[in-house]
N, C-alpha and C. Protein backbone atom coordinates (compact mmCIF):
# COMPACT_ATOMS: atom_id res chain seq x y z
N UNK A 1 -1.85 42.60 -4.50
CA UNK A 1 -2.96 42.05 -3.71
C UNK A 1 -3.53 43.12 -2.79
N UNK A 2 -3.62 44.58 -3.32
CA UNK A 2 -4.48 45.42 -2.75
C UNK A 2 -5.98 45.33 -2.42
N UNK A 3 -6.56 44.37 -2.93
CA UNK A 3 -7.96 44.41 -3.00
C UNK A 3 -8.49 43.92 -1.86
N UNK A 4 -9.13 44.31 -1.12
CA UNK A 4 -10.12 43.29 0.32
C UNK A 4 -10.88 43.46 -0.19
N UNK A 5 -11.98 42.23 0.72
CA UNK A 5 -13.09 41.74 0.78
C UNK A 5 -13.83 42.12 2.27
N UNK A 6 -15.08 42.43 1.66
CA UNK A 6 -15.74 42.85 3.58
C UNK A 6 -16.34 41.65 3.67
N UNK A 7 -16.26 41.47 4.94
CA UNK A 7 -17.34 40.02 5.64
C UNK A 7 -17.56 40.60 7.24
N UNK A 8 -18.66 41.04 7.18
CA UNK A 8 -19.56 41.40 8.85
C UNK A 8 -18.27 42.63 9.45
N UNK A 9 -18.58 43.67 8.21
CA UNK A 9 -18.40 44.54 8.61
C UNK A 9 -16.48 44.94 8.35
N UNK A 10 -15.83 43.66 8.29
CA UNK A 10 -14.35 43.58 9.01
C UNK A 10 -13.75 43.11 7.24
N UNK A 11 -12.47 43.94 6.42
CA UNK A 11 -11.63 43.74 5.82
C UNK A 11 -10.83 42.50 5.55
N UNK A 12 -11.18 42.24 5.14
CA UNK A 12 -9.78 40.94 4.38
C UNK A 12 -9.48 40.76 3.63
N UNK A 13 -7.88 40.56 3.13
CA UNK A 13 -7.22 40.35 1.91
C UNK A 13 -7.87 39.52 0.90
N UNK A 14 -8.12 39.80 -0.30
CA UNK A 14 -8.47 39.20 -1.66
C UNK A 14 -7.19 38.19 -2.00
N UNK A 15 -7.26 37.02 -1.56
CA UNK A 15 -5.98 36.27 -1.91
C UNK A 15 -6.68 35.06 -3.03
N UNK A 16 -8.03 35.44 -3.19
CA UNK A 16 -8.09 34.46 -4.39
C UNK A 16 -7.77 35.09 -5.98
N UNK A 17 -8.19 36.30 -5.66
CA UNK A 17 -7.78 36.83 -7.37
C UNK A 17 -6.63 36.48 -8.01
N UNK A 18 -6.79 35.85 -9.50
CA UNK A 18 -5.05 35.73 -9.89
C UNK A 18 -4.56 34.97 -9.08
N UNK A 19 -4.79 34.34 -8.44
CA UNK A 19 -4.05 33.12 -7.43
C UNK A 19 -3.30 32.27 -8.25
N UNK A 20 -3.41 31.45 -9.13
CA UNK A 20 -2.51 31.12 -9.94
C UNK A 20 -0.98 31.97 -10.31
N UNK A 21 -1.63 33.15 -11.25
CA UNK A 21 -0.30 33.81 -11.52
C UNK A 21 0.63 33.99 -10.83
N UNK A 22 -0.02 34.59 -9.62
CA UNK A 22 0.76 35.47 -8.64
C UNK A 22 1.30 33.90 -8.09
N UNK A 23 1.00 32.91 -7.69
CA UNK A 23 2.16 32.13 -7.41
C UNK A 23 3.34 31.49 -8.27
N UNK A 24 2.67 31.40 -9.49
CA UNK A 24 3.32 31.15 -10.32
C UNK A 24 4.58 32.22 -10.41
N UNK A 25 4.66 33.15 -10.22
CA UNK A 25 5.25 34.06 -10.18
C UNK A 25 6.23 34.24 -9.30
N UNK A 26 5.62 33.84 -8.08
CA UNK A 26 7.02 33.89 -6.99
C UNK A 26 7.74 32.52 -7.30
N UNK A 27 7.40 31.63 -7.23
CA UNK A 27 7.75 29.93 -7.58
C UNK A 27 8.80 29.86 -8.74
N UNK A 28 8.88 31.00 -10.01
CA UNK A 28 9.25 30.67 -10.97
C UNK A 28 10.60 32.20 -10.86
N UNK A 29 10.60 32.93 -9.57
CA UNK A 29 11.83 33.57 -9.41
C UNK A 29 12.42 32.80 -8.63
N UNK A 30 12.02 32.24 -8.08
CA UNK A 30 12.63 31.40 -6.53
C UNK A 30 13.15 29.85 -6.99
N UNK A 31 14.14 29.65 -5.53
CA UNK A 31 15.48 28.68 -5.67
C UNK A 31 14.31 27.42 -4.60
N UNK A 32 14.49 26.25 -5.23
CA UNK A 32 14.31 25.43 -4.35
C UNK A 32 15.02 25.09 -3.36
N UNK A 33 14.52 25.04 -1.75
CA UNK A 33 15.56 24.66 -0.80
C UNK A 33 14.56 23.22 -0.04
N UNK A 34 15.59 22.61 0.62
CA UNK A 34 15.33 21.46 1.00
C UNK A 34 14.46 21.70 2.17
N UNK A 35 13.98 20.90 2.64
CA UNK A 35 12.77 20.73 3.94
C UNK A 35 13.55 20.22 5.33
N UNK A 36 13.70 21.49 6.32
CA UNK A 36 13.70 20.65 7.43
C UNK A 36 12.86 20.19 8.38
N UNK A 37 13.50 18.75 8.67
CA UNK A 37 12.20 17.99 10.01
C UNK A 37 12.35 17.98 11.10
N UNK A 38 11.24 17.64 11.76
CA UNK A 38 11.08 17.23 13.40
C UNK A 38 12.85 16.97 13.88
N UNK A 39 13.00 17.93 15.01
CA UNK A 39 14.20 17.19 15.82
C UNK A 39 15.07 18.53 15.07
N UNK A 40 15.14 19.31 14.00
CA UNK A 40 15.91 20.74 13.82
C UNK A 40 15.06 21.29 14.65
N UNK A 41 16.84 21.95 15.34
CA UNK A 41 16.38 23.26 16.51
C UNK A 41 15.73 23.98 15.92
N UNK A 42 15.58 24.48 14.63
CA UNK A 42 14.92 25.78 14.21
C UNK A 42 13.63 25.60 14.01
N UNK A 43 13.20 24.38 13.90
CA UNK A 43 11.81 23.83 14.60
C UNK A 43 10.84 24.27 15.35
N UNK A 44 12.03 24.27 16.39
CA UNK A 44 11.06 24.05 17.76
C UNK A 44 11.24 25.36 19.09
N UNK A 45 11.92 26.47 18.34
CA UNK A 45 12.10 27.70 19.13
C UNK A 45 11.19 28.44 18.58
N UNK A 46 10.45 29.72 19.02
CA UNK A 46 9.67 30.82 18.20
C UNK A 46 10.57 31.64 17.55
N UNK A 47 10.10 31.87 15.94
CA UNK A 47 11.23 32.60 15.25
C UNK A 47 11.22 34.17 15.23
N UNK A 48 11.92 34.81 14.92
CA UNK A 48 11.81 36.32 14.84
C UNK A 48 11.34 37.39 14.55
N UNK A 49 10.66 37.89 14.62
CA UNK A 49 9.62 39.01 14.05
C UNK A 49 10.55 39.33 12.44
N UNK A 50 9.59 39.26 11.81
CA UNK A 50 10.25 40.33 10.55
C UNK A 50 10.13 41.73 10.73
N UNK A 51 11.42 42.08 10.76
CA UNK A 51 11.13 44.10 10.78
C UNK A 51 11.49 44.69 9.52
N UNK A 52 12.06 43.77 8.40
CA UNK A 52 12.79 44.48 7.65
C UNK A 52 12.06 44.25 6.22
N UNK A 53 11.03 44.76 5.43
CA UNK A 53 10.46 44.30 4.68
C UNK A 53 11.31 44.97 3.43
N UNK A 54 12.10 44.04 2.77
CA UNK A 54 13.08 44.17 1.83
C UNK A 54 13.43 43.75 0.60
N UNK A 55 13.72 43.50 -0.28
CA UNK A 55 14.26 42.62 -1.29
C UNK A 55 14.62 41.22 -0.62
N UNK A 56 15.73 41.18 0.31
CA UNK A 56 15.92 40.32 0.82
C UNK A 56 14.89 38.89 1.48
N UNK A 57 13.75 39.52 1.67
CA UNK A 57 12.61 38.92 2.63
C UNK A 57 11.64 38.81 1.06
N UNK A 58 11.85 39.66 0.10
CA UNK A 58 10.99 38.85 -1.05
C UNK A 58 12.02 37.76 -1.37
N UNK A 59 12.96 38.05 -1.76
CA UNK A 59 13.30 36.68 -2.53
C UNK A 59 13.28 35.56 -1.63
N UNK A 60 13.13 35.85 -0.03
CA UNK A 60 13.08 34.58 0.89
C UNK A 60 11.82 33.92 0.53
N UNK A 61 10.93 34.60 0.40
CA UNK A 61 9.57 34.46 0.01
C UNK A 61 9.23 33.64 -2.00
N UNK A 62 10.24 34.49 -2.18
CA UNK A 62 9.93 33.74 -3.50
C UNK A 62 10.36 31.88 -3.79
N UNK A 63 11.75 32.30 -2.75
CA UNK A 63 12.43 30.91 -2.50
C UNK A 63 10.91 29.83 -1.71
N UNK A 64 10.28 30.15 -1.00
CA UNK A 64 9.77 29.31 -0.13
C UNK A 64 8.63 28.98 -0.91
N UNK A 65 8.01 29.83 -2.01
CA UNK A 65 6.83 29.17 -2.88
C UNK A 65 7.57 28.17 -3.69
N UNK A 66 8.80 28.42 -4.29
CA UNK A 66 9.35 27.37 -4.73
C UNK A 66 9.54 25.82 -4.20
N UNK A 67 9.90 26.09 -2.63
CA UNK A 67 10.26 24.88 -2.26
C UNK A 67 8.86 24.36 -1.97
N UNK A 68 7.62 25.14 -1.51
CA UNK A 68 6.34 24.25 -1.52
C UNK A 68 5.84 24.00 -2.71
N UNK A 69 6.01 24.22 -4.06
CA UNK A 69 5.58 23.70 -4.72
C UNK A 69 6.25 22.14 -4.70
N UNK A 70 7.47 22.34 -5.35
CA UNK A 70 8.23 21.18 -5.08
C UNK A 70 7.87 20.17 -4.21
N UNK A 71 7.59 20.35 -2.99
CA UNK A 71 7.38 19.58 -1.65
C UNK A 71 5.75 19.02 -1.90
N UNK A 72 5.14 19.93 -2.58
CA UNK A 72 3.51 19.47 -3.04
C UNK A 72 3.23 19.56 -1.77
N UNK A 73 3.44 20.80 -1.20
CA UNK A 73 2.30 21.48 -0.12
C UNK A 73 1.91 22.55 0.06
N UNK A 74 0.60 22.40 1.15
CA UNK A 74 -0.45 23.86 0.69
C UNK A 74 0.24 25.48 1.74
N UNK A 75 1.41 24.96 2.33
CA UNK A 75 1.72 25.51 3.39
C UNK A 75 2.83 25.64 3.87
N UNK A 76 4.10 26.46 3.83
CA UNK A 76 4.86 26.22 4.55
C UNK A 76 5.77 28.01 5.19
N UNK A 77 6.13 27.16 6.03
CA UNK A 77 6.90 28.86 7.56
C UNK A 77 8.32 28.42 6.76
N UNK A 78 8.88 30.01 7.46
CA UNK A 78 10.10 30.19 7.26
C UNK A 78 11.32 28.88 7.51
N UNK A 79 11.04 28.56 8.90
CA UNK A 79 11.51 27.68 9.53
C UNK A 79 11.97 26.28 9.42
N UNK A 80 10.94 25.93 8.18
CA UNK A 80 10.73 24.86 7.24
C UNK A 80 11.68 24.84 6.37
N UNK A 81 12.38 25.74 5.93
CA UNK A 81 13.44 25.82 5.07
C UNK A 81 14.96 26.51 5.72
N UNK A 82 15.04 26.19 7.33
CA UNK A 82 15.77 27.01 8.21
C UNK A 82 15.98 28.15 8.27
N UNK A 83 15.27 29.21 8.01
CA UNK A 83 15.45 30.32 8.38
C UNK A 83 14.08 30.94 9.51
N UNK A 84 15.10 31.68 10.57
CA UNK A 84 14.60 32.39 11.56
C UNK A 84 13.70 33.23 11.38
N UNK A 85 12.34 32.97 11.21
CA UNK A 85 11.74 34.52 10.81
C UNK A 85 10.32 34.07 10.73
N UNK A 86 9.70 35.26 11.12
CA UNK A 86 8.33 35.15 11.17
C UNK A 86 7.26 35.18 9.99
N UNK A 87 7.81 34.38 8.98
CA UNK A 87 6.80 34.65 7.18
C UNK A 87 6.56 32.94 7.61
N UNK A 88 5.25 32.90 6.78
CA UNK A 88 4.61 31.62 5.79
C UNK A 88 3.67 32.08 4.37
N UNK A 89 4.07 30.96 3.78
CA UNK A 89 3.66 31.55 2.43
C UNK A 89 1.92 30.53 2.13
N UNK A 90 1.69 30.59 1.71
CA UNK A 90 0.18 29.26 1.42
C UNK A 90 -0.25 29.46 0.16
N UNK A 91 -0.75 28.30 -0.57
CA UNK A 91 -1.44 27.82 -1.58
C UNK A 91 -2.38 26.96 -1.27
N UNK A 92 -3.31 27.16 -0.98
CA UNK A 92 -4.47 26.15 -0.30
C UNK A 92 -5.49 26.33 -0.58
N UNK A 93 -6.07 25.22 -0.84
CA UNK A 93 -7.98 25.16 -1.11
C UNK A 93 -8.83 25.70 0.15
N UNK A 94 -9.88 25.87 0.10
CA UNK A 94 -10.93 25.61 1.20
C UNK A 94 -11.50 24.29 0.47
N UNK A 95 -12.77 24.54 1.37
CA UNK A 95 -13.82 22.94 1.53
C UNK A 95 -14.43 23.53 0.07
N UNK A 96 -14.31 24.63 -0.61
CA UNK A 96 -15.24 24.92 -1.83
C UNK A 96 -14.49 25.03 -3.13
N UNK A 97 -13.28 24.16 -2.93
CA UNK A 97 -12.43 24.45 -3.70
C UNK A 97 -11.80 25.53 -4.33
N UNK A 98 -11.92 26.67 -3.40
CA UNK A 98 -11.49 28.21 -3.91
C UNK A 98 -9.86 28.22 -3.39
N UNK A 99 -9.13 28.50 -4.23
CA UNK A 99 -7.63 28.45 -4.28
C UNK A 99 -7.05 29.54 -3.74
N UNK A 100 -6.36 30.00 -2.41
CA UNK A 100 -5.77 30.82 -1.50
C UNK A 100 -4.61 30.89 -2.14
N UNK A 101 -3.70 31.86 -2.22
CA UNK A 101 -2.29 32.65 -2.36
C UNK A 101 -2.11 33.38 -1.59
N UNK A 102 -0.87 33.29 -0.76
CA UNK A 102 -0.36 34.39 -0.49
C UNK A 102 0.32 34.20 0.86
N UNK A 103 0.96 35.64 1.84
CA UNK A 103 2.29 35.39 2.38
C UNK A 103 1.73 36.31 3.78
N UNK A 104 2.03 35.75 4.98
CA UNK A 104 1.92 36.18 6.30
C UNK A 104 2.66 36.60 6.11
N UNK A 105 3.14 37.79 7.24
CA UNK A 105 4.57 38.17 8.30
C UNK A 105 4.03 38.30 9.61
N UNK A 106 4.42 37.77 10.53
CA UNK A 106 4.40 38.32 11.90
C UNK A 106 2.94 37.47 12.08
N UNK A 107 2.51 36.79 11.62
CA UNK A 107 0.91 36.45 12.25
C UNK A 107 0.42 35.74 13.84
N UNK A 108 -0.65 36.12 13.64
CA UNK A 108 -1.34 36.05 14.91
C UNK A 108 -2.47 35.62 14.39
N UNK A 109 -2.98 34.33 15.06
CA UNK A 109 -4.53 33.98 15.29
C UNK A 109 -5.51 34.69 16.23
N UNK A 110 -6.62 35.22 15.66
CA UNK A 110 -7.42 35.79 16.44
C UNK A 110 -8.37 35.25 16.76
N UNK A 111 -8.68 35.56 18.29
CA UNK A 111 -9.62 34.88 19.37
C UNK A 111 -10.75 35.16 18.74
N UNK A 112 -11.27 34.18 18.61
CA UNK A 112 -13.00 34.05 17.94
C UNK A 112 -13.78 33.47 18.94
N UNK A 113 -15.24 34.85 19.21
CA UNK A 113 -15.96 33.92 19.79
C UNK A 113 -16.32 32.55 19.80
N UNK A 114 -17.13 32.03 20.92
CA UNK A 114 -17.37 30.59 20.44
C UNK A 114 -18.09 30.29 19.65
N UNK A 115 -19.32 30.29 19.73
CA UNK A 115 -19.67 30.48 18.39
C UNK A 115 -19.40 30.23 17.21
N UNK A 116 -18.49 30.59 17.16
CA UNK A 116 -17.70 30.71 15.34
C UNK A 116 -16.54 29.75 15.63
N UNK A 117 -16.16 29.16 16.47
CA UNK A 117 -15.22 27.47 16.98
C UNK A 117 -15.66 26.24 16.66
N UNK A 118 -16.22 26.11 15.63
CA UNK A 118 -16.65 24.44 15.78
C UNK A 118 -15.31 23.79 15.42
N UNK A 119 -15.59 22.81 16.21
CA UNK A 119 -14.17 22.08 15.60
C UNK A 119 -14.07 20.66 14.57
N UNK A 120 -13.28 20.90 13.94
CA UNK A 120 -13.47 19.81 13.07
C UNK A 120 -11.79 18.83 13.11
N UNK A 121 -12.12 17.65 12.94
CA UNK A 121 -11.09 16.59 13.62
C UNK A 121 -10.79 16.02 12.34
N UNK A 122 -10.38 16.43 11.38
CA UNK A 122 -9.80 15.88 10.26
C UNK A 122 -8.64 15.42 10.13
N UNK A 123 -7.91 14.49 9.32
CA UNK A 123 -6.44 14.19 9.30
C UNK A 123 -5.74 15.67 9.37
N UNK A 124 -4.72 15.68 9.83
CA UNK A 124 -3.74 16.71 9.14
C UNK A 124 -1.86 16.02 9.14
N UNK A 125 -1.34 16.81 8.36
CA UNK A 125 0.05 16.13 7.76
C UNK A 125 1.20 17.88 7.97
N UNK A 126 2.33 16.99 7.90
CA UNK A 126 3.34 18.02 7.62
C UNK A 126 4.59 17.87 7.04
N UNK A 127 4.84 18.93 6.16
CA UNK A 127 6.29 18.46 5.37
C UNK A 127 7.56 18.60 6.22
N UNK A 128 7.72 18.78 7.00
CA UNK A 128 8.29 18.67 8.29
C UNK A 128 8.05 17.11 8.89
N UNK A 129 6.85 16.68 9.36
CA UNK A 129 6.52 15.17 9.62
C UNK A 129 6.12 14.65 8.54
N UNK A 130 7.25 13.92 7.34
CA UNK A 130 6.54 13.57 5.80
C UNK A 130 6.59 12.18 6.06
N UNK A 131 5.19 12.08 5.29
CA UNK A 131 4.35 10.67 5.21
C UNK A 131 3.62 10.12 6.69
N UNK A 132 3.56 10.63 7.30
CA UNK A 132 3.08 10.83 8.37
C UNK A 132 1.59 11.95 9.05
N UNK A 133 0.26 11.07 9.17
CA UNK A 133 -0.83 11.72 8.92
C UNK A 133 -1.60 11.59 10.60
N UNK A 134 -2.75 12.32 10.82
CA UNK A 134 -3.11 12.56 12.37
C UNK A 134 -4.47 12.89 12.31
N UNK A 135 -5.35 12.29 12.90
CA UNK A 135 -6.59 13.42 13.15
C UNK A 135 -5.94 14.56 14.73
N UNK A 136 -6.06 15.37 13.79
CA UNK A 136 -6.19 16.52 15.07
C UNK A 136 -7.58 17.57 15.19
N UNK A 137 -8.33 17.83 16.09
CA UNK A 137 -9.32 18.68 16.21
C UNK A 137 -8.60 20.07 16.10
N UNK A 138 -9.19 20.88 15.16
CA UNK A 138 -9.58 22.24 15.21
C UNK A 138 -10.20 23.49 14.82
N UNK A 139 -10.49 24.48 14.93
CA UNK A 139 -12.28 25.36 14.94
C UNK A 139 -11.49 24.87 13.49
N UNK A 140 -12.67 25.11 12.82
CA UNK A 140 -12.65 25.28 11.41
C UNK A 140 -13.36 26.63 10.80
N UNK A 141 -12.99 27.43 11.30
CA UNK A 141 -12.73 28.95 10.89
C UNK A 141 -11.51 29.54 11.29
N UNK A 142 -10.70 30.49 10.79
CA UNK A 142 -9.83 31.11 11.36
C UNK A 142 -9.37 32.42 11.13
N UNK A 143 -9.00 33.12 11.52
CA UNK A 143 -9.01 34.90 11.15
C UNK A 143 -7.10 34.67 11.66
N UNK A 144 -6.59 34.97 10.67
CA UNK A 144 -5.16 35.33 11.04
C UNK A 144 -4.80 36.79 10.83
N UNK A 145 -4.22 37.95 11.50
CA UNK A 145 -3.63 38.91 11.46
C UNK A 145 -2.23 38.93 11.28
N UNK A 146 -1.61 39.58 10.46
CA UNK A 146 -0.28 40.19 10.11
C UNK A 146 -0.09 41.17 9.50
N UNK A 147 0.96 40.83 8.67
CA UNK A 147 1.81 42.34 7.68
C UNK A 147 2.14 41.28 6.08
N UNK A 148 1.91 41.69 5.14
CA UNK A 148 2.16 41.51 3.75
C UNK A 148 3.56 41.57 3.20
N UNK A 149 4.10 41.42 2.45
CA UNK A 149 5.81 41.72 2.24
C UNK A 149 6.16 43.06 2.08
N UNK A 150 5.43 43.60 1.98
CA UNK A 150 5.52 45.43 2.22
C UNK A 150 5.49 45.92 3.33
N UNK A 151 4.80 45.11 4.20
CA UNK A 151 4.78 45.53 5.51
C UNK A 151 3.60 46.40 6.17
N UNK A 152 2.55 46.18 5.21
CA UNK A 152 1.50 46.58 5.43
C UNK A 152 0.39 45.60 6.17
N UNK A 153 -0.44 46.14 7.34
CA UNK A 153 -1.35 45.57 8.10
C UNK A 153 -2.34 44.53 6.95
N UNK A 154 -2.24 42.95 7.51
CA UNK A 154 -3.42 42.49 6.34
C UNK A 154 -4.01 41.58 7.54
N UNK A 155 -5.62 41.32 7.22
CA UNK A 155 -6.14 40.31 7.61
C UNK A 155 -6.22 38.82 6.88
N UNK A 156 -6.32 37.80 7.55
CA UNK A 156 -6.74 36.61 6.08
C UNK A 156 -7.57 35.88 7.06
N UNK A 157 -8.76 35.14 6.33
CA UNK A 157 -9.54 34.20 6.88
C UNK A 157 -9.38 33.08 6.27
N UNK A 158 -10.30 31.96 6.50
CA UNK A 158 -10.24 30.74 5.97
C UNK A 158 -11.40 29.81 6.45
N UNK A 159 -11.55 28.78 6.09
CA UNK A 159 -12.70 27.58 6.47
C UNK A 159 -12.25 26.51 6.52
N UNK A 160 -12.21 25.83 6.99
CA UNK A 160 -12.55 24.30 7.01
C UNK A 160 -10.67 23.87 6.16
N UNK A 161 -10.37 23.35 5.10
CA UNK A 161 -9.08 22.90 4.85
C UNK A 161 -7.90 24.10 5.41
N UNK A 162 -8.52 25.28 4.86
CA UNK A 162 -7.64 26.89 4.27
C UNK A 162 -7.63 27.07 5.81
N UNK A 163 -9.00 26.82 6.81
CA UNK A 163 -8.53 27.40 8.15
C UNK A 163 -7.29 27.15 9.35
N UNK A 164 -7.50 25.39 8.48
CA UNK A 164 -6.58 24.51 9.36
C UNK A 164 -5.07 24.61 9.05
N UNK A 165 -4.93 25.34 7.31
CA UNK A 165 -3.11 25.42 7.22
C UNK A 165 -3.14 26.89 7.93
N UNK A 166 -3.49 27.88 7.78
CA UNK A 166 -3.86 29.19 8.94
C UNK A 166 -3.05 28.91 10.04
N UNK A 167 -3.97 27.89 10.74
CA UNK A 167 -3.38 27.43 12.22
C UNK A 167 -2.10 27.02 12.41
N UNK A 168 -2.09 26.04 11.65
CA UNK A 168 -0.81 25.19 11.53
C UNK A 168 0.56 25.53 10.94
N UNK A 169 0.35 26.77 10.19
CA UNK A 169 1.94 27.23 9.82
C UNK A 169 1.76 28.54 10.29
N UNK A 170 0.83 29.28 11.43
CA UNK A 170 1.24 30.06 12.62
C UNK A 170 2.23 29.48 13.55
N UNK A 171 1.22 28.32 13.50
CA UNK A 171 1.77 27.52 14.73
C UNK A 171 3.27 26.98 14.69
N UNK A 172 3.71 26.86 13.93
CA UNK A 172 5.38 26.34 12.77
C UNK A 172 5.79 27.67 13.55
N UNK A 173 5.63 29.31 13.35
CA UNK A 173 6.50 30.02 13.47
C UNK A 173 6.73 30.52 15.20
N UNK A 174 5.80 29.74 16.04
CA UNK A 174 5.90 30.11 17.19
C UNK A 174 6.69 28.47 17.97
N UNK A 175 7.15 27.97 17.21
CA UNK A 175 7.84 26.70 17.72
C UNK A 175 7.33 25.88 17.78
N UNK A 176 5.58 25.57 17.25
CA UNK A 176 5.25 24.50 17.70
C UNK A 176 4.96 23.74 16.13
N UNK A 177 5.02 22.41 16.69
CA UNK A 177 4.44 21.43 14.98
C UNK A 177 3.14 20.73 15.65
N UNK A 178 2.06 20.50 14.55
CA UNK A 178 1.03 20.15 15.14
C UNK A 178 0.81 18.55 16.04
N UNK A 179 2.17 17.73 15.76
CA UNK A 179 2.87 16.64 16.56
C UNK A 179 2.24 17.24 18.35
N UNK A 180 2.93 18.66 18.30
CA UNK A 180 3.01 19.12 19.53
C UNK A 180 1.65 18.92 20.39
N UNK A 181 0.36 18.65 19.54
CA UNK A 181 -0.79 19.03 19.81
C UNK A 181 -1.49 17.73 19.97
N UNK A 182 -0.66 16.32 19.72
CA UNK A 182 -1.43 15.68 20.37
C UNK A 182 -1.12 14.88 21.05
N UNK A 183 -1.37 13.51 21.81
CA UNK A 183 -1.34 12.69 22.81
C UNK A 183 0.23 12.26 23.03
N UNK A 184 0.64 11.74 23.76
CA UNK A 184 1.69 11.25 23.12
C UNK A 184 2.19 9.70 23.47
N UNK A 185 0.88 8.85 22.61
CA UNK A 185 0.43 7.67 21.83
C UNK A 185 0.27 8.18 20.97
N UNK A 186 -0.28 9.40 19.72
CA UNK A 186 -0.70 9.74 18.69
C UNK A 186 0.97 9.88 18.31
N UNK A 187 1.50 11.12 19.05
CA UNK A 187 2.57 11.67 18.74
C UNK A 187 3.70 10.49 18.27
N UNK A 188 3.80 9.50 18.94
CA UNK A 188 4.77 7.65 18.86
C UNK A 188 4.23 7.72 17.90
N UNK A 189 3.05 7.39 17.51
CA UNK A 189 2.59 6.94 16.06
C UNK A 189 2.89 7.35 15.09
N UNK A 190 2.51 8.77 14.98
CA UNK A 190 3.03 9.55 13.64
C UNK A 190 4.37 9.40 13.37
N UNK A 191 5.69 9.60 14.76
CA UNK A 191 6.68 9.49 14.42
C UNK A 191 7.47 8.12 13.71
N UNK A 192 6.56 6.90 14.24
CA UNK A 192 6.64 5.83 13.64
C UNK A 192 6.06 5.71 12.04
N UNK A 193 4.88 6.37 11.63
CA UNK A 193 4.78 6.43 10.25
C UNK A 193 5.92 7.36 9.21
N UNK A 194 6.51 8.07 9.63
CA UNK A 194 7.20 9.07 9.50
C UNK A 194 8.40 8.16 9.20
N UNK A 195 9.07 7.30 10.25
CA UNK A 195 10.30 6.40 10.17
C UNK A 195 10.09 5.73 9.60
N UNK A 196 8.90 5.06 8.56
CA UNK A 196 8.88 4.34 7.87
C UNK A 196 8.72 4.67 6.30
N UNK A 197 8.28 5.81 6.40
CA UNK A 197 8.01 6.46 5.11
C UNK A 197 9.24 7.07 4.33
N UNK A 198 9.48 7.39 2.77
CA UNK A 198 10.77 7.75 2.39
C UNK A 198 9.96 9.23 2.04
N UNK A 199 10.63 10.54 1.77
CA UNK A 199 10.32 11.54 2.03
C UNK A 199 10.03 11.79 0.32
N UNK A 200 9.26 12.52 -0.15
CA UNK A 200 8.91 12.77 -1.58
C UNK A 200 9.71 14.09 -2.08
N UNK A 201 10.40 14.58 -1.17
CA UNK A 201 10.97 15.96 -1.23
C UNK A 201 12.42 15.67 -0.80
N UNK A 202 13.59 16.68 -1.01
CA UNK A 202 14.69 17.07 -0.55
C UNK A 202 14.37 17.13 1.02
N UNK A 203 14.95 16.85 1.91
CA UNK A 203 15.11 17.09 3.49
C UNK A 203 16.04 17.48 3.77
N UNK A 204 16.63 18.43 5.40
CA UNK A 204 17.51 18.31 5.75
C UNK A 204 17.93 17.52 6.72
N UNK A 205 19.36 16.61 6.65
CA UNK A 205 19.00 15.51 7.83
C UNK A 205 19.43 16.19 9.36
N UNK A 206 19.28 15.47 10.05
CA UNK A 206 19.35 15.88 11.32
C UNK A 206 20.92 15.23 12.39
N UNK A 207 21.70 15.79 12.00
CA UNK A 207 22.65 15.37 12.22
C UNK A 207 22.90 15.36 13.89
């Protein structure tokens, strides 16, 4: 995934090319692991910088496209599968149906003028909170900065669906779940849809 794309001047990773294969690819070396939820400590602390870009941190990576396929989601952090560390992997549409691949380390959301913030208040869900859905507001653009599994500097953008998993499995690796983000009458609620729902995936329970 050497290839960028320019947009106003500024670099970003080509994560639609081959998007299929290339997930297909990590998904089909990788071990399915179970999903942990709301209420695991490893949740809800900020996880660790990756420094060590290794074999070890691919096959973590290969493991975690596996378990989101499985889980039938567009998105998921290290953390999600208990481990300490600053990766998320994504498979996600935008609003134009263009299909995203590919793997943060270390990311950071970047401050966007206003301007470029509109916010959009759509449901959002998490395999972490399963069966359990929310309108939450947010910009619907997003510019994330990190490192690639090589460990090389990458940018990634997104719109509207693609911007909002961006946000939301940054947000997974700095301790927060998007639960965190709203009322808490919304927050009762979800957790009540959540207690009622049976999980479509492996979980880990919360002992």
């Amino acid at each position: 995934m050497s290839q960028q794309q320019t947009e106003h001047g500024q670099e970003f990773l080509d994560d639609v090319t081959d998007a299929e294969a290339r997930e297909q690819a990590y998904r089909e070396r990788g071990t399915v692991r179970p999903i942990t939820v709301v209420g695991n400590p490893v949740l809800h602390r900020e996880c660790r910088d990756v420094t060590v870009f290794d074999d070890e941190l691919a096959a973590l990576i290969d493991d975690m496209f596996a378990s989101q396929r499985a889980a039938e989601g567009v998105g998921l952090a290290a953390n999600q599968i208990g481990v300490d560390l600053k990766v998320f992997v994504y498979d996600c549409p935008d609003d134009d149906n263009e299909r995203h691949v590919g793997v943060v380390c270390n990311p950071v959301v970047e401050e966007l003028p206003a301007d470029q913030r509109h916010l959009d208040d759509s449901n959002e869900g998490c395999l972490s909170v399963p069966g359990a859905y929310m309108e939450l507001p947010r910009p619907d653009y997003a510019v994330v900065r990190g490192q690639d599994a090589k460990g090389n500097p990458i940018r990634v953008h997104g719109r509207g669906y693609f911007a909002r998993c961006l946000q939301h499995e940054t947000d997974h690796l700095y301790g927060r779940l998007y639960i965190d983000r709203l009322s808490r009458r919304e927050r009762k609620d979800v957790l009540r849809q959540m207690a009622e729902a049976t999980p479509k995936f492996a979980t880990v329970p919360n002992d």
